[in-house]
Protein backbone atom coordinates (compact mmCIF):
# COMPACT_ATOMS: atom_id res chain seq x y z
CA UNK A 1 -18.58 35.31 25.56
CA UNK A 2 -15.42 35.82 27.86
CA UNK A 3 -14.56 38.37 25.17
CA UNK A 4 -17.22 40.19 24.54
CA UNK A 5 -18.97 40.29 28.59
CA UNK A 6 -15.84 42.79 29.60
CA UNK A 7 -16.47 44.90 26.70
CA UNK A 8 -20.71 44.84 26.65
CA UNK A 9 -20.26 45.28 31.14
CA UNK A 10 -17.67 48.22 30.46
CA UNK A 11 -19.87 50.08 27.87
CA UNK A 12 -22.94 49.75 30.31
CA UNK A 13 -21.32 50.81 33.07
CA UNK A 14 -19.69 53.91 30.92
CA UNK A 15 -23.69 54.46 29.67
CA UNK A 16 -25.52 54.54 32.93
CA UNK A 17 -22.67 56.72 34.89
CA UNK A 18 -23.51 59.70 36.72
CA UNK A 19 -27.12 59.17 35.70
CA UNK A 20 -30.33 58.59 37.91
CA UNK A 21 -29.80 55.11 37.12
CA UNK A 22 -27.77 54.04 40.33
CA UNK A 23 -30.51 51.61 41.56
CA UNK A 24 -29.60 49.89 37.70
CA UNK A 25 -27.07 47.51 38.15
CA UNK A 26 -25.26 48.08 35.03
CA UNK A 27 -23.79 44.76 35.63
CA UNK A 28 -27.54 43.36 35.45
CA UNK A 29 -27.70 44.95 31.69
CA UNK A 30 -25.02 43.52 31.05
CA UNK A 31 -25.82 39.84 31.89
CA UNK A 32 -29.34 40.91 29.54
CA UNK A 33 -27.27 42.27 26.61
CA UNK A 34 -25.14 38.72 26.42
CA UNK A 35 -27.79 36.76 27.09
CA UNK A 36 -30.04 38.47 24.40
CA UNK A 37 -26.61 37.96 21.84
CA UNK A 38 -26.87 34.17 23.03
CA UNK A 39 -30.09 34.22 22.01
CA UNK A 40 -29.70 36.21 18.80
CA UNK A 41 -26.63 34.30 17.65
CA UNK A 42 -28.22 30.70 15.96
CA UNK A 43 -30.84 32.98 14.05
CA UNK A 44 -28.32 35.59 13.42
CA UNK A 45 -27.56 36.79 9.55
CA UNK A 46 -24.69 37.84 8.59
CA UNK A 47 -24.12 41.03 6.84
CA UNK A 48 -20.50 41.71 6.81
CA UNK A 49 -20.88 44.27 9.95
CA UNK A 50 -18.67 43.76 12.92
CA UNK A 51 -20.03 41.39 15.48
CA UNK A 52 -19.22 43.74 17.94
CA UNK A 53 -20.90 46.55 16.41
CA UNK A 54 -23.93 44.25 16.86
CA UNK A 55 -23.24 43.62 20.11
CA UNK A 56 -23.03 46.75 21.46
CA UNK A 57 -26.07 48.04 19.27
CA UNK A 58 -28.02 45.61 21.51
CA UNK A 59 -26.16 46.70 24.69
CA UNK A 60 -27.23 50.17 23.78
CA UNK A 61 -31.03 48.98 23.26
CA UNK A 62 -30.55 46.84 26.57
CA UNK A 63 -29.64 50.25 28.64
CA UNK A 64 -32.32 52.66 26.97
CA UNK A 65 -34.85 49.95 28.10
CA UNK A 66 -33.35 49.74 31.69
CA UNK A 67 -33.74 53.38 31.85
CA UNK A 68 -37.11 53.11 30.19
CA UNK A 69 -38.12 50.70 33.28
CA UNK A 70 -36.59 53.18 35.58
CA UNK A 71 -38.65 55.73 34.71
CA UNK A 72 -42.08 53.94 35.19
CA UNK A 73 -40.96 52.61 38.35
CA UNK A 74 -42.52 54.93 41.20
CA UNK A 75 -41.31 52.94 44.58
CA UNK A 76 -38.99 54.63 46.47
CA UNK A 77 -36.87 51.56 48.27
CA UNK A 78 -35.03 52.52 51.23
CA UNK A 79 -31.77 51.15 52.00
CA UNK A 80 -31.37 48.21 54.77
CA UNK A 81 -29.14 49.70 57.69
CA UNK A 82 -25.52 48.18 57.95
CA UNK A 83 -25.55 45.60 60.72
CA UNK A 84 -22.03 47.16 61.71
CA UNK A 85 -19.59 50.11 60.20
CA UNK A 86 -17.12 49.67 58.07
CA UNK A 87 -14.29 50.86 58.23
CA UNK A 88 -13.58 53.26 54.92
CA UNK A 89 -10.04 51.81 52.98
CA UNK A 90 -9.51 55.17 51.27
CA UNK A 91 -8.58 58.28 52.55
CA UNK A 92 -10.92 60.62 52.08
CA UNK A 93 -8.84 63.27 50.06
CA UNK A 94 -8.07 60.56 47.28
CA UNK A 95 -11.84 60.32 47.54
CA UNK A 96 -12.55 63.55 47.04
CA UNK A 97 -9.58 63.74 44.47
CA UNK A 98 -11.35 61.02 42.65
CA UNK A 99 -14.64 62.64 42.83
CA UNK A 100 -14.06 65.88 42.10
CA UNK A 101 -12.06 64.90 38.65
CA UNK A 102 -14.84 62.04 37.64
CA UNK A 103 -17.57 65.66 38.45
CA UNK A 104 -15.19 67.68 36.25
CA UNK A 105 -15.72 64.94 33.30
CA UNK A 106 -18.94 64.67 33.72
CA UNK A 107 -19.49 68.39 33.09
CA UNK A 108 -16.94 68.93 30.26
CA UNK A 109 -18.99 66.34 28.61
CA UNK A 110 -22.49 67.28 29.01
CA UNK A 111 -21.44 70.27 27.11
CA UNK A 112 -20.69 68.15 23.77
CA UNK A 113 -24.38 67.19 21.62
CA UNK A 114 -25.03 63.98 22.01
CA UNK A 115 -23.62 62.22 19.65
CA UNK A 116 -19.64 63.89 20.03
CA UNK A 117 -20.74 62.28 23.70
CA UNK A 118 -21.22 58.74 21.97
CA UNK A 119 -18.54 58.41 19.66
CA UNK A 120 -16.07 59.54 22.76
CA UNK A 121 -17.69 56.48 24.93
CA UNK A 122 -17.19 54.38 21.83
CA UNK A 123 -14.14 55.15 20.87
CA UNK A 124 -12.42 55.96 23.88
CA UNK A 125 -13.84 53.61 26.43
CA UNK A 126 -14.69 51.11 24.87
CA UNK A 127 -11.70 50.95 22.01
CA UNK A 128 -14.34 50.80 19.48
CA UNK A 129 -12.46 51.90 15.58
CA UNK A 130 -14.23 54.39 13.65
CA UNK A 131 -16.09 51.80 11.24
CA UNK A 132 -17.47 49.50 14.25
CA UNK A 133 -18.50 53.18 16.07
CA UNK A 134 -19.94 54.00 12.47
CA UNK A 135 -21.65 50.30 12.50
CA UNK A 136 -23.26 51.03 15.81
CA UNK A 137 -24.56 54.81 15.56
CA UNK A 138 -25.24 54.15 11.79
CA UNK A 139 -23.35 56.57 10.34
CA UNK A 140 -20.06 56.40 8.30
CA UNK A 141 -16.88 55.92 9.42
CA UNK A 142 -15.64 59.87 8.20
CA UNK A 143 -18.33 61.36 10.21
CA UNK A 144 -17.25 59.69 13.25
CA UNK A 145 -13.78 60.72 12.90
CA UNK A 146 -14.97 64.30 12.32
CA UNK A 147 -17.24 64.27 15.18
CA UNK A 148 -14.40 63.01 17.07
CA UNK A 149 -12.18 65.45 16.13
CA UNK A 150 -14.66 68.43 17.06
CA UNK A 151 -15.63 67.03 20.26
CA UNK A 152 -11.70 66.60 21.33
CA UNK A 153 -11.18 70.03 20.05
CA UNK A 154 -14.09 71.82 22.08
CA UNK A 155 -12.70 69.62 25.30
CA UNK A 156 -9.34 71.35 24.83
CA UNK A 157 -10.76 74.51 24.15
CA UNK A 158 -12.88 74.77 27.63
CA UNK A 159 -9.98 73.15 29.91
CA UNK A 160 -7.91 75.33 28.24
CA UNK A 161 -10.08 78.38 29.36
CA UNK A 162 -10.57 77.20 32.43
CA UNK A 163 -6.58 76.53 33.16
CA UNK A 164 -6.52 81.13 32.36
C-alpha cells in the first residue's frame, strides 16, 4: 500500500482540483479508494490487467461518488475564526505567480473534451503508460496515444496563439 497510497492520493487530488469540491478532502478519497482495494484484494480475480489500472478505476469511482455526496449535501458550514493570525510564509507575488499559472492550466484544459482531459491526468500526472490509461478508461492503448497526441497538439496550438 506504501506504493500505491502516493499514486491513488496524487490522482485524487489531480481529479477534484479547481472544482467545487474544496470542502472534499481529496486526501479522505484517498484513504476510501485504498481501503476499498484492501477490501477488494482477497476476493480479487485476476485478469491479466494492471493492478494499478484497477486501482485507479476504483479511485475514479471513489471521487465521482464524493462529488455525488457533494452535490446532495445542502449545509452551508461556515468556517471557525482563527484564534490568532498567521503570519503568511510566501510572498504574495510568488502567490499570485503560482496562481495565476495553475488559472492559466485550468483554462487551457477545460477547452480539451473530456476524455483528451483524462488521458493528460493519467498519463501525465499520474505516469500512467498508454495500456494501464487504456485499462482504466477502457479503451485501447492506440486511442489513448492518439487522443494524447491531439490534446498536446491543440495545447500548443492555443499558447501558441496566445504568445502572438
Amino acid at each position: 500500500m506504501s506504493i500505491v497510497q502516493p499514486v491513488v492520493a496524487d490522482y485524487c487530488r489531480n481529479r477534484m482540483d479547481g472544482t467545487d469540491a474544496r470542502e472534499i478532502a481529496a486526501e479522505d478519497v484517498a484513504q476510501e479508494t485504498c481501503l476499498a482495494v484492501l477490501t477488494a484484494l482477497p476476493t480479487a480475480k485476476t485478469t491479466g490487467g494492471s493492478f494499478l489500472a484497477a486501482v485507479l478505476g476504483i479511485a475514479a469511482r471513489k471521487v465521482a461518488a464524493a462529488f455525488r455526496r457533494r452535490a446532495r449535501d445542502r449545509s452551508e458550514p461556515t468556517p471557525d475564526p482563527p484564534e490568532r493570525a498567521t503570519p503568511e510564509t510566501d510572498e504574495p507575488e510568488r502567490l499570485a505567480i503560482a496562481a495565476d499559472g495553475h488559472d492559466r492550466l485550468r483554462r487551457l484544459m477545460s477547452t480539451l473534451p473530456g476524455i483528451q482531459q483524462e488521458i493528460l491526468r493519467l498519463r501525465i500526472t499520474v505516469g500512467m503508460t498508454s495500456p494501464e490509461t487504456g485499462a482504466v478508461l477502457r479503451v485501447s492503448p492506440g486511442l489513448v496515444r492518439v487522443n494524447q497526441h491531439r490534446a498536446l497538439h491543440k495545447l500548443r496550438t492555443i499558447i501558441s496563439e496566445d504568445d502572438l
